[in-house]
Structure formats: structure tokens, C-alpha cells
N, C-alpha and C. Protein backbone atom coordinates (compact mmCIF):
# COMPACT_ATOMS: atom_id res chain seq x y z
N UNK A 1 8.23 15.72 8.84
CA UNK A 1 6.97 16.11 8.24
C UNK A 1 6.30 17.11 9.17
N UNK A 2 6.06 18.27 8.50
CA UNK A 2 5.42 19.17 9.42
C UNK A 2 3.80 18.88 9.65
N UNK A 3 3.12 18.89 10.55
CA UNK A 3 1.69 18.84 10.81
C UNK A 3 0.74 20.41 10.63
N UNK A 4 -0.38 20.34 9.94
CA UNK A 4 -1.42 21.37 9.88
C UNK A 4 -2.40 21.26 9.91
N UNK A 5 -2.70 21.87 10.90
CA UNK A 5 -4.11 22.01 10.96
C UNK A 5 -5.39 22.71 10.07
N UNK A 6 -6.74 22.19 9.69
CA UNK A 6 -6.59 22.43 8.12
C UNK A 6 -6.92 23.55 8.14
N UNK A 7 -7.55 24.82 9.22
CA UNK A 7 -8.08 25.77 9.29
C UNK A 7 -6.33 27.18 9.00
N UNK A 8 -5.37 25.95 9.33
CA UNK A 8 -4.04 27.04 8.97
C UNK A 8 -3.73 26.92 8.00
N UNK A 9 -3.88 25.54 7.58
CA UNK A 9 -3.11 25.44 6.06
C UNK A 9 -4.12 26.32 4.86
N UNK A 10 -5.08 26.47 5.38
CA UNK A 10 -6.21 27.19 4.25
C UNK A 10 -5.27 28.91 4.26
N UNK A 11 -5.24 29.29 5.59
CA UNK A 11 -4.77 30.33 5.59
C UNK A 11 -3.35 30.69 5.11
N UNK A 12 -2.93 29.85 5.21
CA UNK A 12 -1.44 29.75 4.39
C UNK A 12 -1.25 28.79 3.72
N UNK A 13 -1.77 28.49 2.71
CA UNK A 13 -1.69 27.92 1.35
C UNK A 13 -0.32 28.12 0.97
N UNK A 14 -0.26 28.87 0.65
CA UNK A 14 1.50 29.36 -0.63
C UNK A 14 2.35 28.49 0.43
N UNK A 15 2.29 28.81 1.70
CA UNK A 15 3.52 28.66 3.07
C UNK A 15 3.39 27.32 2.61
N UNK A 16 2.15 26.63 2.86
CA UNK A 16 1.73 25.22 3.07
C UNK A 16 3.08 24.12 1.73
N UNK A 17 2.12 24.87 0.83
CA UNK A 17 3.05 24.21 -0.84
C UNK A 17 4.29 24.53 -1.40
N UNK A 18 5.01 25.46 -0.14
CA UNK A 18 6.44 25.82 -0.60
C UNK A 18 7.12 25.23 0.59
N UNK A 19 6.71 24.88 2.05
CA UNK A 19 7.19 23.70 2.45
C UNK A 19 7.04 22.40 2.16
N UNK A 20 6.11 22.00 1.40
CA UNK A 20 6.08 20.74 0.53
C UNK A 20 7.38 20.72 -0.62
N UNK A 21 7.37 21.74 -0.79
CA UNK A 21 8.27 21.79 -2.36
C UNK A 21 9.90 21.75 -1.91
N UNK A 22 10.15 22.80 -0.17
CA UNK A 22 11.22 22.50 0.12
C UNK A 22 11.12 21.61 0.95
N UNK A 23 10.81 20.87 1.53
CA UNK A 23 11.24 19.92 2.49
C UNK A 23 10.35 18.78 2.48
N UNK A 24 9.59 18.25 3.11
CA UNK A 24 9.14 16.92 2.65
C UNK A 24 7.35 16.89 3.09
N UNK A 25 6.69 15.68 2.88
CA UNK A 25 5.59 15.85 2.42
C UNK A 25 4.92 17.00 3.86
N UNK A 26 4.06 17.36 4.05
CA UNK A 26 2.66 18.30 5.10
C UNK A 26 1.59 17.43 5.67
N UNK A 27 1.21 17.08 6.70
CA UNK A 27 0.36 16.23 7.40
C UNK A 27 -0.38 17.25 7.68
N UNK A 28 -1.67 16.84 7.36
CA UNK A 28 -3.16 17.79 7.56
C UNK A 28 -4.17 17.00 8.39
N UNK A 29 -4.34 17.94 9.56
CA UNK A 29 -5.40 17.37 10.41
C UNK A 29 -6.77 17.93 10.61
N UNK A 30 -7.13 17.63 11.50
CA UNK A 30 -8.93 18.02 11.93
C UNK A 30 -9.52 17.28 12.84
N UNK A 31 -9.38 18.70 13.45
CA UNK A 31 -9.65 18.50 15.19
C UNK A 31 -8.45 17.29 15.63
N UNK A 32 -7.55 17.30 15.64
CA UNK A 32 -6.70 16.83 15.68
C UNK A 32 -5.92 15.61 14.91
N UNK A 33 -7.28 15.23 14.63
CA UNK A 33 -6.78 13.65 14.06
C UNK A 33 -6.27 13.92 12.58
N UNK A 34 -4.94 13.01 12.35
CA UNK A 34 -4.84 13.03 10.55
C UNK A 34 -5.62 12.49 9.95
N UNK A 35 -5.31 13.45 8.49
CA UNK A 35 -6.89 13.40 7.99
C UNK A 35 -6.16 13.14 6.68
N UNK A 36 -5.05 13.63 5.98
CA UNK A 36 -4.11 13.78 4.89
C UNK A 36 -3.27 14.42 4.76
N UNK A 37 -2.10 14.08 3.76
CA UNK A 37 -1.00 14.38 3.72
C UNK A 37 -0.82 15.57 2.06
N UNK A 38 -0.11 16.00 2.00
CA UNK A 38 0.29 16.76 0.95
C UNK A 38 1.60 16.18 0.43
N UNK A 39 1.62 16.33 -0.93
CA UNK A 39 2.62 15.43 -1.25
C UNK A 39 3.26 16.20 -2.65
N UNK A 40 4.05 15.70 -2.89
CA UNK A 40 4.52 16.81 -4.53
C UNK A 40 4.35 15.63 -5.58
N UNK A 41 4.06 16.37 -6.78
CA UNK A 41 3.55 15.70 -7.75
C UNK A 41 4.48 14.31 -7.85
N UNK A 42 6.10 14.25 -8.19
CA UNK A 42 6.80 13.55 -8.21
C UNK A 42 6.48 11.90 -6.86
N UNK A 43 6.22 12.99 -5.68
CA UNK A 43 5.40 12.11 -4.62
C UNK A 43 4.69 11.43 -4.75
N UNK A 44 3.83 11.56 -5.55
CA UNK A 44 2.19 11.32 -5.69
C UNK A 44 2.47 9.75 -6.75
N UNK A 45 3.26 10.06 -7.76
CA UNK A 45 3.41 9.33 -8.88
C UNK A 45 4.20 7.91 -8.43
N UNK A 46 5.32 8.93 -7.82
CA UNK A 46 6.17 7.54 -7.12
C UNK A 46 5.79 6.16 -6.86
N UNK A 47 4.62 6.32 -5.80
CA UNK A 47 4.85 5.37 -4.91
C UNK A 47 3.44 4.85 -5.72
N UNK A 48 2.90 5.20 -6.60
CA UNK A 48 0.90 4.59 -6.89
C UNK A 48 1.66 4.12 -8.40
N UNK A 49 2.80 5.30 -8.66
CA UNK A 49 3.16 4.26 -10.76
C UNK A 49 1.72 4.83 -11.64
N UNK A 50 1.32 5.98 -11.07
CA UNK A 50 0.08 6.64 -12.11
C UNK A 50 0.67 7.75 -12.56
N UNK A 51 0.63 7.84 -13.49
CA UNK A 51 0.59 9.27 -14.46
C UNK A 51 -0.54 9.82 -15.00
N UNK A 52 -1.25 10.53 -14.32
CA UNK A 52 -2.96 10.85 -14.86
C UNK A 52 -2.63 12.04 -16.20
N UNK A 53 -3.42 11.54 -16.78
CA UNK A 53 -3.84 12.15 -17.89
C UNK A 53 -4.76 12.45 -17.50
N UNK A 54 -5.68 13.94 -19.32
CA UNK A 54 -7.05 14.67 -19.27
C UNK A 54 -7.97 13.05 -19.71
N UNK A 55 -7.56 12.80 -20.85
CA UNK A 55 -8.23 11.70 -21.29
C UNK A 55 -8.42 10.31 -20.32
N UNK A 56 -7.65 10.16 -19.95
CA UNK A 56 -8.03 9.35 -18.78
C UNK A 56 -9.14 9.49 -17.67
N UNK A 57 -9.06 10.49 -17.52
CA UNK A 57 -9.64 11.55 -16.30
C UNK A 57 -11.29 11.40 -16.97
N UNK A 58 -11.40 11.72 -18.07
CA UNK A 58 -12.80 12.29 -18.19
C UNK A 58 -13.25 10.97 -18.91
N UNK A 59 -12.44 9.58 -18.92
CA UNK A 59 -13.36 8.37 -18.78
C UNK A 59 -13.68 7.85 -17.98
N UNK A 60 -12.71 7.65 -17.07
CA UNK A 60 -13.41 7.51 -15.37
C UNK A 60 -14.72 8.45 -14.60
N UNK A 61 -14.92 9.55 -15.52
CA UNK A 61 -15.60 10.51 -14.90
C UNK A 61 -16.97 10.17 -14.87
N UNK A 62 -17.93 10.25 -13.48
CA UNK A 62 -19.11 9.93 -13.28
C UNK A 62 -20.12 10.40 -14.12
N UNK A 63 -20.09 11.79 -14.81
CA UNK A 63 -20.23 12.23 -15.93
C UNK A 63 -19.98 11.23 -17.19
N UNK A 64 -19.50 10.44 -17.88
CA UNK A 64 -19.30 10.32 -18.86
C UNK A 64 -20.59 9.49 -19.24
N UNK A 65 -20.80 9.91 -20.67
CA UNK A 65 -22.41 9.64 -21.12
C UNK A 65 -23.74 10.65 -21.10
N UNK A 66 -23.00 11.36 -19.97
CA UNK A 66 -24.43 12.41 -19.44
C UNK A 66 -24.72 13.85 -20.93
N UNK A 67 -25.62 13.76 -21.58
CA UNK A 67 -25.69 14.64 -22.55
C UNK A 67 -25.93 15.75 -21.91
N UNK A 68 -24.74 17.01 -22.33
CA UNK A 68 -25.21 18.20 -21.80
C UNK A 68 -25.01 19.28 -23.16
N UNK A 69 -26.38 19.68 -24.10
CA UNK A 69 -26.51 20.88 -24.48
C UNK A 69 -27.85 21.24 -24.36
């Protein structure tokens, strides 16, 4: 797992998510300490067994109820 620091990984984004994509998950820090990992979608799903949906998404949403026109 490669480590980044988050002020590099901002700067190299694309780099950041195409070593995720080839090789395995990205550890993101600040000021040294880990802070989070980057993971690929398949990653993400694996190990939690969630498949998020839109509809899902926008019932959990802190928003929902709030009238907006």
C-alpha cells in the first residue's frame, strides 16, 4: 500500500486513482498520521456487502423533507 500525503495526493489525483486501480488500496495522511485509505469501488463493496444506490442515498439524506421551491 502506497502512503500520501494529502497535500500530494490533491496534486496528483489521476496518479493517486490509477495506482489504486493498478495496484492496491492508497493510505492518506495528515501531518503524518493516517487519516484514510482509498479503495476501488469493488473494494469498498467487498468487505461492508453495500451496494449504494441514488434512491437509497437521498432517503438517508439529512435533507429529506426539507421543502425547497
Amino acid at each position: 500500500m502506497k502512503t500520501w500525503q494529502i497535500q500530494e495526493a490533491k496534486a496528483h489525483l489521476s496518479e493517486v486513482v490509477r495506482s489504486r486501480i493498478q495496484e492496491h488500496p492508497q493510505l492518506l495522511t495528515v501531518r503524518g498520521k493516517e487519516k484514510a485509505v482509498l479503495l476501488s469501488r469493488k473494494g469498498y463493496e467487498r468487505p461492508t456487502g453495500i451496494k449504494p444506490n441514488l434512491f437509497n442515498f437521498m432517503r438517508a439524506s439529512p435533507l429529506k423533507g426539507l421543502n425547497i421551491s
